[in-house]
Protein backbone atom coordinates (compact mmCIF):
# COMPACT_ATOMS: atom_id res chain seq x y z
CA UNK A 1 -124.62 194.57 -125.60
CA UNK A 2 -123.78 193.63 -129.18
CA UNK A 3 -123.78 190.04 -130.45
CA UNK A 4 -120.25 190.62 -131.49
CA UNK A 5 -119.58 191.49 -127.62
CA UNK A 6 -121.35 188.25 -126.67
CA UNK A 7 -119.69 185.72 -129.20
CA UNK A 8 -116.46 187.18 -128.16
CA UNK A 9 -117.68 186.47 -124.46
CA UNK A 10 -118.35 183.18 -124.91
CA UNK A 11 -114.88 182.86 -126.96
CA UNK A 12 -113.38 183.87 -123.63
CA UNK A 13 -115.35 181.37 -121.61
CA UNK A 14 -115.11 178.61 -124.00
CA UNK A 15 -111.26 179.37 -123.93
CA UNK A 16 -110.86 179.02 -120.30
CA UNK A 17 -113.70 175.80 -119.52
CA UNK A 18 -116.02 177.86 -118.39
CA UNK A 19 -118.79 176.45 -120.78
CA UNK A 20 -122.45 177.17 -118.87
CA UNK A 21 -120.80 180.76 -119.08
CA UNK A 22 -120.15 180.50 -122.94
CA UNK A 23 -123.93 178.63 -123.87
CA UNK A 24 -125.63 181.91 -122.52
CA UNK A 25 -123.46 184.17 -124.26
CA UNK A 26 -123.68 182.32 -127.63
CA UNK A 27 -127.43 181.55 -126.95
CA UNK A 28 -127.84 185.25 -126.53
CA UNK A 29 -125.93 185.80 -129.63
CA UNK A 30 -128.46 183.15 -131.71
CA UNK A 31 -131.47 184.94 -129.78
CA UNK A 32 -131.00 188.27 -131.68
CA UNK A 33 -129.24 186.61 -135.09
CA UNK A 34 -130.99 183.23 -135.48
CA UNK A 35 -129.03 183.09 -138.57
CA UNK A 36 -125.29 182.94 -137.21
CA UNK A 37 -124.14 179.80 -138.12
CA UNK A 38 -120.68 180.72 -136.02
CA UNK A 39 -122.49 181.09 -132.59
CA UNK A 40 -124.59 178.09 -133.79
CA UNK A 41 -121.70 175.59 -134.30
CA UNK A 42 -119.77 177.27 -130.98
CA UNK A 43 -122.57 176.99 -129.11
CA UNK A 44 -122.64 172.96 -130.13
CA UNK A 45 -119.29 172.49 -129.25
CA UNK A 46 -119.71 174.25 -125.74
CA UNK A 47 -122.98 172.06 -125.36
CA UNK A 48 -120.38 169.14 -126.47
CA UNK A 49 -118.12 169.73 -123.68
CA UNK A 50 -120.63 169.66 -121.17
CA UNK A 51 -121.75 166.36 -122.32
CA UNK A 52 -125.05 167.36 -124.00
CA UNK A 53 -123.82 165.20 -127.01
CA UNK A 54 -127.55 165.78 -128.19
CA UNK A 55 -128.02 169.00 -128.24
CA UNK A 56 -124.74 169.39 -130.10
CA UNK A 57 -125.70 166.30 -132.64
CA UNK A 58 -128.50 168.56 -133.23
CA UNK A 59 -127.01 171.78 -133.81
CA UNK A 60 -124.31 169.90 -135.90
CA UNK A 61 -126.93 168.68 -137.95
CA UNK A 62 -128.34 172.00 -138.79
CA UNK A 63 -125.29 173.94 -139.89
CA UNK A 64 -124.97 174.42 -143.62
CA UNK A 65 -122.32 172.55 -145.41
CA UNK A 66 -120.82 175.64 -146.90
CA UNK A 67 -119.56 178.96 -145.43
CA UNK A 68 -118.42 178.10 -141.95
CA UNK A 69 -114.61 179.56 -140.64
CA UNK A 70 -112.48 176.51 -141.48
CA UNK A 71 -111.49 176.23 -137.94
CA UNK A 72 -114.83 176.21 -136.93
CA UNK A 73 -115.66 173.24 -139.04
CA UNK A 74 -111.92 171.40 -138.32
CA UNK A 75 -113.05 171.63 -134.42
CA UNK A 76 -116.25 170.54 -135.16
CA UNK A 77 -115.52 167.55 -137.25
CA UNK A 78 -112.95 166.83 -134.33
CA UNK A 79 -115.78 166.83 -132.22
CA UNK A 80 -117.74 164.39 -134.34
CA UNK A 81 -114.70 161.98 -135.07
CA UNK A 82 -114.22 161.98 -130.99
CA UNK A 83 -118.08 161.27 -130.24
CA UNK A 84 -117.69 158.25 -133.27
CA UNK A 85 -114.99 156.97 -131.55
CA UNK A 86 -116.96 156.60 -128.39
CA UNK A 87 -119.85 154.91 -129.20
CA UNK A 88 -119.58 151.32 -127.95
């Protein structure tokens, strides 16, 4: 299977709720291109939605500031204005 098979996957999973489904398929993705900052930041937001607000703080963290799909970086800052929002 290609990465490009599994991030699509996971796009699929992620798109119906089915997040455990969509971690292994992006974490497969990141196993055989450590360097995709797409599967990277989906797999944070998938780790996000199963409240592993860590693990996706961390990933977050990590991503480079430039060169990200714009919608990958509106959901994510989403993500990060919601978990702001939450804190007490």
């Amino acid at each position: 299977m290609t990465a490009a098979i599994a991030l699509e996957r996971g796009r699929r999973a992620e798109a119906r709720g089915r997040y455990p489904e969509a971690i292994k398929e992006y974490e497969s993705v990141i196993r055989a291109f450590p360097g995709s900052t797409t599967a990277q930041g989906r797999l944070g937001i998938a780790l996000y939605h199963v409240h592993d607000t860590k693990a996706a703080i961390e990933l977050f963290s990590k991503l480079p500031d430039r060169g990200l799909p714009r919608d990958l970086v509106a959901e994510i800052n989403g993500i990060i204005d919601d978990m702001r929002h939450q804190r007490p």
